[in-house]
Protein backbone atom coordinates (compact mmCIF):
# COMPACT_ATOMS: atom_id res chain seq x y z
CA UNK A 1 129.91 39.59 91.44
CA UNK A 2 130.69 42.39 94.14
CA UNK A 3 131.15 44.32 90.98
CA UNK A 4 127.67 43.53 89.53
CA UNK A 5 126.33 44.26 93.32
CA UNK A 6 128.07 47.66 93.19
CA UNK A 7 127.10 48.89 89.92
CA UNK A 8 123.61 47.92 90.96
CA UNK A 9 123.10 49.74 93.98
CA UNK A 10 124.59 52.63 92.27
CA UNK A 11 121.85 52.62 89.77
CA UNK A 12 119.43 52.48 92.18
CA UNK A 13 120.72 55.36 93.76
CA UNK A 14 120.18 57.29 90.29
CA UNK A 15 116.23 56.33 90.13
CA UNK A 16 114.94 59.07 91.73
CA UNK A 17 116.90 61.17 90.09
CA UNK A 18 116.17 60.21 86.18
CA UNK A 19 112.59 59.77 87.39
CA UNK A 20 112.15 63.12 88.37
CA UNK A 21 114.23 64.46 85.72
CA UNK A 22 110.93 64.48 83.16
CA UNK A 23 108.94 66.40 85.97
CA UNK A 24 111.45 68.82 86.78
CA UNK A 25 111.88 69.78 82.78
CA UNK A 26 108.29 69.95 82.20
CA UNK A 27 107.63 72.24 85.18
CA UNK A 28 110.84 74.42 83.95
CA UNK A 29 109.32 75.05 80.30
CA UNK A 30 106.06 75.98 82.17
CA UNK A 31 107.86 78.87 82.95
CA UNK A 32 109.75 79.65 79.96
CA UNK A 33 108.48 82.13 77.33
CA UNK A 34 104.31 83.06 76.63
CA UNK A 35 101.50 81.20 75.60
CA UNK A 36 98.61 81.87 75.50
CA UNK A 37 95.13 80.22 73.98
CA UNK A 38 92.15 82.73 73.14
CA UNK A 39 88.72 82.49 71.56
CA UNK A 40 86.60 85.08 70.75
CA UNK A 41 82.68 85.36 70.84
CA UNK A 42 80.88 87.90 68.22
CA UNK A 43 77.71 89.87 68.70
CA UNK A 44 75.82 91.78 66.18
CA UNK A 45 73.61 94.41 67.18
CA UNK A 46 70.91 96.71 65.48
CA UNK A 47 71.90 99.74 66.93
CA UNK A 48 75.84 99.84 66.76
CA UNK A 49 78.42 97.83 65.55
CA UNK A 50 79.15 93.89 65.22
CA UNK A 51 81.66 93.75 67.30
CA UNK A 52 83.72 91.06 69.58
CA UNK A 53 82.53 90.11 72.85
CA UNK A 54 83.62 87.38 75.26
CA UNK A 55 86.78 87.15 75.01
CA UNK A 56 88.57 84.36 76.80
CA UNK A 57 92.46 84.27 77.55
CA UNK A 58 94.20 81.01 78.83
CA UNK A 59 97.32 81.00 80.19
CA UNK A 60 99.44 78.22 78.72
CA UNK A 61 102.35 79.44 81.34
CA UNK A 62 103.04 79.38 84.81
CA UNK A 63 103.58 82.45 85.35
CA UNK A 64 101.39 85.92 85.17
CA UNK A 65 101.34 88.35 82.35
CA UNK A 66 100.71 91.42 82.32
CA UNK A 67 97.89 92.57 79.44
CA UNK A 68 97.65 96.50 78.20
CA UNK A 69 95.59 95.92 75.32
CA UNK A 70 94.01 93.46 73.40
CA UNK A 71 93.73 93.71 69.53
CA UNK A 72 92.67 91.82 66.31
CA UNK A 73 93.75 91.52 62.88
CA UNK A 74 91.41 90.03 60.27
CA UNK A 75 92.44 88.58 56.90
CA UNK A 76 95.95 89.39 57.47
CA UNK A 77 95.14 93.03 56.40
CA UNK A 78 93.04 95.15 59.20
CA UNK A 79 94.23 95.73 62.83
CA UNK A 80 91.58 97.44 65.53
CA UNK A 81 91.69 97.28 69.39
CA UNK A 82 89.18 94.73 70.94
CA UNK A 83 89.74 96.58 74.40
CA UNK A 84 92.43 99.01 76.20
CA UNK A 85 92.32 98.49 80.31
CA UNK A 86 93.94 100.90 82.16
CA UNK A 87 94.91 99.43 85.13
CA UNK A 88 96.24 96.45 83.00
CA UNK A 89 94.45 93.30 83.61
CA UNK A 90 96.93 90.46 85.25
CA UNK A 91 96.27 87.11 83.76
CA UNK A 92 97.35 84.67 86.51
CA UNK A 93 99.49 81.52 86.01
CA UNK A 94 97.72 79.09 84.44
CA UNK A 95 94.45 80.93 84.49
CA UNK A 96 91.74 81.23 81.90
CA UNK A 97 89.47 84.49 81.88
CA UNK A 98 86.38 85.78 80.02
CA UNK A 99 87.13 89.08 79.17
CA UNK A 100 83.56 91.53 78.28
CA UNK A 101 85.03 94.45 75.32
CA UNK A 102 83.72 97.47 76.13
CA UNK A 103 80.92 98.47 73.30
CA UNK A 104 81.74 100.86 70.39
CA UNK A 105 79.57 102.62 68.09
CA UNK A 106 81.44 102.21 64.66
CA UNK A 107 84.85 101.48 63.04
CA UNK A 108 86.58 103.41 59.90
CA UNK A 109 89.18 103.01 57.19
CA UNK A 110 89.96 106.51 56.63
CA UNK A 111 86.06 108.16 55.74
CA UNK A 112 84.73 104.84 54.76
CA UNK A 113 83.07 103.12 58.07
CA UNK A 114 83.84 99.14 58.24
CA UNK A 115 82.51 96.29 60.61
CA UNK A 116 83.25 92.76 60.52
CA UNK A 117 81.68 90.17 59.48
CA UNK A 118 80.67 87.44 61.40
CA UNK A 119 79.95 85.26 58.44
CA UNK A 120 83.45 85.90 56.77
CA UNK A 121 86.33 83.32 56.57
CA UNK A 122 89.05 85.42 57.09
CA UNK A 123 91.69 84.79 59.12
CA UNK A 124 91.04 86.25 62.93
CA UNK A 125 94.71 86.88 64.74
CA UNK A 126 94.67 88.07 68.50
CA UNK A 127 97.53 89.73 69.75
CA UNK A 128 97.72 90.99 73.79
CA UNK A 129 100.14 93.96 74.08
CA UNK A 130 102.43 92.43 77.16
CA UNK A 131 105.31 95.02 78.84
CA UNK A 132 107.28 92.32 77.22
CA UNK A 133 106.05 93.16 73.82
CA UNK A 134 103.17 91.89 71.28
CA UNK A 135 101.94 88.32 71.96
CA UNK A 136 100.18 86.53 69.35
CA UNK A 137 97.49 83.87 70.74
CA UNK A 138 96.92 80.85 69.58
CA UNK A 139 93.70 79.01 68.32
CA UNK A 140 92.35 82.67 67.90
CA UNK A 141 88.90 82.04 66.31
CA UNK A 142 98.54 100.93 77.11
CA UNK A 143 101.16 99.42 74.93
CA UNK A 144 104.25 102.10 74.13
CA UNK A 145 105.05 103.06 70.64
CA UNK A 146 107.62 100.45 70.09
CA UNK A 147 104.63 97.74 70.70
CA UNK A 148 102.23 99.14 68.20
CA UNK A 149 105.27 99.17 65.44
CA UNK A 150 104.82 96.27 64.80
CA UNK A 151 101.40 95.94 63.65
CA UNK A 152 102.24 98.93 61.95
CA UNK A 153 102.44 97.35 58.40
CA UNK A 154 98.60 96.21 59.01
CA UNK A 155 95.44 98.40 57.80
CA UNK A 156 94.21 100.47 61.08
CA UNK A 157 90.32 100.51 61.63
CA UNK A 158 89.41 103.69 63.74
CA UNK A 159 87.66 102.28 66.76
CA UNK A 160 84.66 105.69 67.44
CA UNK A 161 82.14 105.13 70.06
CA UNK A 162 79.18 107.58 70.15
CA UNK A 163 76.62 107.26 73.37
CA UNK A 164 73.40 108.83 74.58
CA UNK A 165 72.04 108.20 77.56
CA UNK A 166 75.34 105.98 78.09
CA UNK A 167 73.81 104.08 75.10
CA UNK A 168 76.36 103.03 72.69
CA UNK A 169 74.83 103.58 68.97
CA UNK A 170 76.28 103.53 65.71
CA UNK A 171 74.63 106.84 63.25
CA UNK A 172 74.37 104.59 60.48
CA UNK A 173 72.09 102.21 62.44
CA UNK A 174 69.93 104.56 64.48
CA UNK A 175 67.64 107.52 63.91
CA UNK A 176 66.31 108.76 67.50
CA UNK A 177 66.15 108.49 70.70
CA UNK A 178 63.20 108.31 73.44
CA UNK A 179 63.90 109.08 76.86
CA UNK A 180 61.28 108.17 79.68
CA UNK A 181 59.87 107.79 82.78
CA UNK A 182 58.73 104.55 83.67
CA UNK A 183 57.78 103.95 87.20
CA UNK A 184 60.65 105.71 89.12
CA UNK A 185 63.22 104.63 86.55
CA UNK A 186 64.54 107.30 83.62
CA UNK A 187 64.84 105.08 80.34
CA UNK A 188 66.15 105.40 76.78
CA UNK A 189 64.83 103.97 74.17
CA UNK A 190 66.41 103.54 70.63
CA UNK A 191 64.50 104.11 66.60
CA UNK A 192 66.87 102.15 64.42
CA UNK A 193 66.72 103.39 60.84
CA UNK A 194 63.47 100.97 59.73
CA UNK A 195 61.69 102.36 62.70
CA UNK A 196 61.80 99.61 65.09
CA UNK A 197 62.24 100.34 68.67
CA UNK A 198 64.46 99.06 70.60
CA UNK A 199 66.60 99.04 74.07
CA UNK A 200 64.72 99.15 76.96
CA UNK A 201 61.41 99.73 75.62
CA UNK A 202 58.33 98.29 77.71
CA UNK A 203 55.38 99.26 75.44
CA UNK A 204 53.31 96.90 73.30
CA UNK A 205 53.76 99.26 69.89
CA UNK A 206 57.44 99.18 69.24
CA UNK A 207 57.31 99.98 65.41
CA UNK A 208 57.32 103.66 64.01
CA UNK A 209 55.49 103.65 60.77
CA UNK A 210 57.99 105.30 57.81
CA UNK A 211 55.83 108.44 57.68
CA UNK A 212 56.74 109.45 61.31
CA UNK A 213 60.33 108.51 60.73
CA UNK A 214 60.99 111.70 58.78
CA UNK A 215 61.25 114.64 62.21
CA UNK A 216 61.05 114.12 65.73
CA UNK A 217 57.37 115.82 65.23
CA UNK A 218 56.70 112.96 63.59
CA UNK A 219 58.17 110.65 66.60
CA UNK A 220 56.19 112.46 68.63
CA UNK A 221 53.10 112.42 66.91
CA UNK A 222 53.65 108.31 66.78
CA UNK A 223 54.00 108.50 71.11
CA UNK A 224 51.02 110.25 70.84
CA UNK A 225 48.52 108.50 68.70
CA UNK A 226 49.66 105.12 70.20
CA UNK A 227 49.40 106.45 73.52
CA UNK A 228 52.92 105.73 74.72
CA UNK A 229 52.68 109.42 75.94
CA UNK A 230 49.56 108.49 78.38
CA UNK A 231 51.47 105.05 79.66
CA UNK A 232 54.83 106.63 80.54
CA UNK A 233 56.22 110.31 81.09
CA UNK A 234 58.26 111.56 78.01
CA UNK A 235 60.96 113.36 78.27
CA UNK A 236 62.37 113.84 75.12
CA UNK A 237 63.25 112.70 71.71
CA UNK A 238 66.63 113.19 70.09
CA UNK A 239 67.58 113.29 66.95
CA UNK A 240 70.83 110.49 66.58
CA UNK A 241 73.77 111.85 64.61
């Protein structure tokens, strides 16, 4: 019996211990390795690019990490950079982030300009370029040369962002631009290829008709006979290239 007694209160002596024990190993492989969960909103636009936008990082870890860069690889095949920051961005333990890519006007395979496709089912891989190395995120909807080896093997898409105005705009979607004075306020307005006019355009006529499309005489001659020119002070219209 004393026996029984003994081996009992020993036991008891262990239950905090083997209770804990589950805790304390759960807590441990918070900290072990990098996880982290991503999904990625898309935007199409008539005047540049689709492109990625929204981009939200969770930290499956508890512990920070460090993030140079943040790129994509579609279909298995083509790699581009979503976004570069420069400071690095910290994403804190356990913390989940929406991250806003900076706009770019178009991407190219070599001469041939690419985009893609919101509509596609390819496979969409995100990858965060850590100090530690690349990270691949999961549920995916200024890195040194070592880093970028090894998405080397991938097809590179040529990230090239053309402004005006500090107006991002892709040449194959636009045709001019319209800067204003509206008020106190200097605006630009963008002529996508069919003529329609967008950006931050405040008059009712936002449609140049296809045989005013072909000069910026002819732009001009549309600001004119609708008037625009009597509404708001023009400034100028450019030619988008």
């Amino acid at each position: 019996m004393c026996d029984l007694v003994f081996s009992l209160q020993e036991f008891l002596k262990l239950v905090p211990g083997i209770a804990i024990f589950p805790l304390s190993f759960y807590l441990a492989w918070k900290k072990i390795g990098t996880s982290v969960s991503c999904s990625v909103g898309y935007n199409s636009s008539r005047v540049s690019a689709n492109q990625f936008k929204n981009i939200v990082l969770a930290n499956n870890k508890d512990k920070p990490i460090t993030i140079f860069e943040i790129q994509a690889v579609i279909g298995n095949d083509i790699s581009f950079s979503v976004d570069k920051f420069d400071p690095p961005i910290i994403l804190k333990s356990l913390e989940t982030i929406s991250i806003s890519a900076k706009p770019y006007s178009s991407l190219y395979i070599g001469e041939q300009q690419w985009e893609p496709d919101p509509l596609s089912r390819e496979k969409l891989d995100i990858y965060l370029s850590t100090p530690a190395g690349i990270v691949k995120c999961k549920n995916a909807s200024h890195p040194d040369t070592n880093a970028l080896q090894k998405l080397s093997h991938f097809t590179r898409a040529a990230k090239i962002t053309k402004k005006f105005n500090d107006v991002v705009y892709s040449s194959e979607k636009v045709a001019y631009a319209i800067t204003y004075k509206s008020g106190t306020t200097v605006k630009t307005a963008i002529i996508d290829a069919s003529g329609f006019i967008c950006g931050d355009w405040e008059y009712q006529y936002n449609h140049v008709q296809p045989e005013h499309m072909g000069s910026i005489e002819g732009i001009k001659e549309f600001l004119k006979l609708s008037k625009a020119d009597v509404f708001f002070t023009i400034y100028g219209v450019d030619r988008l290239e």
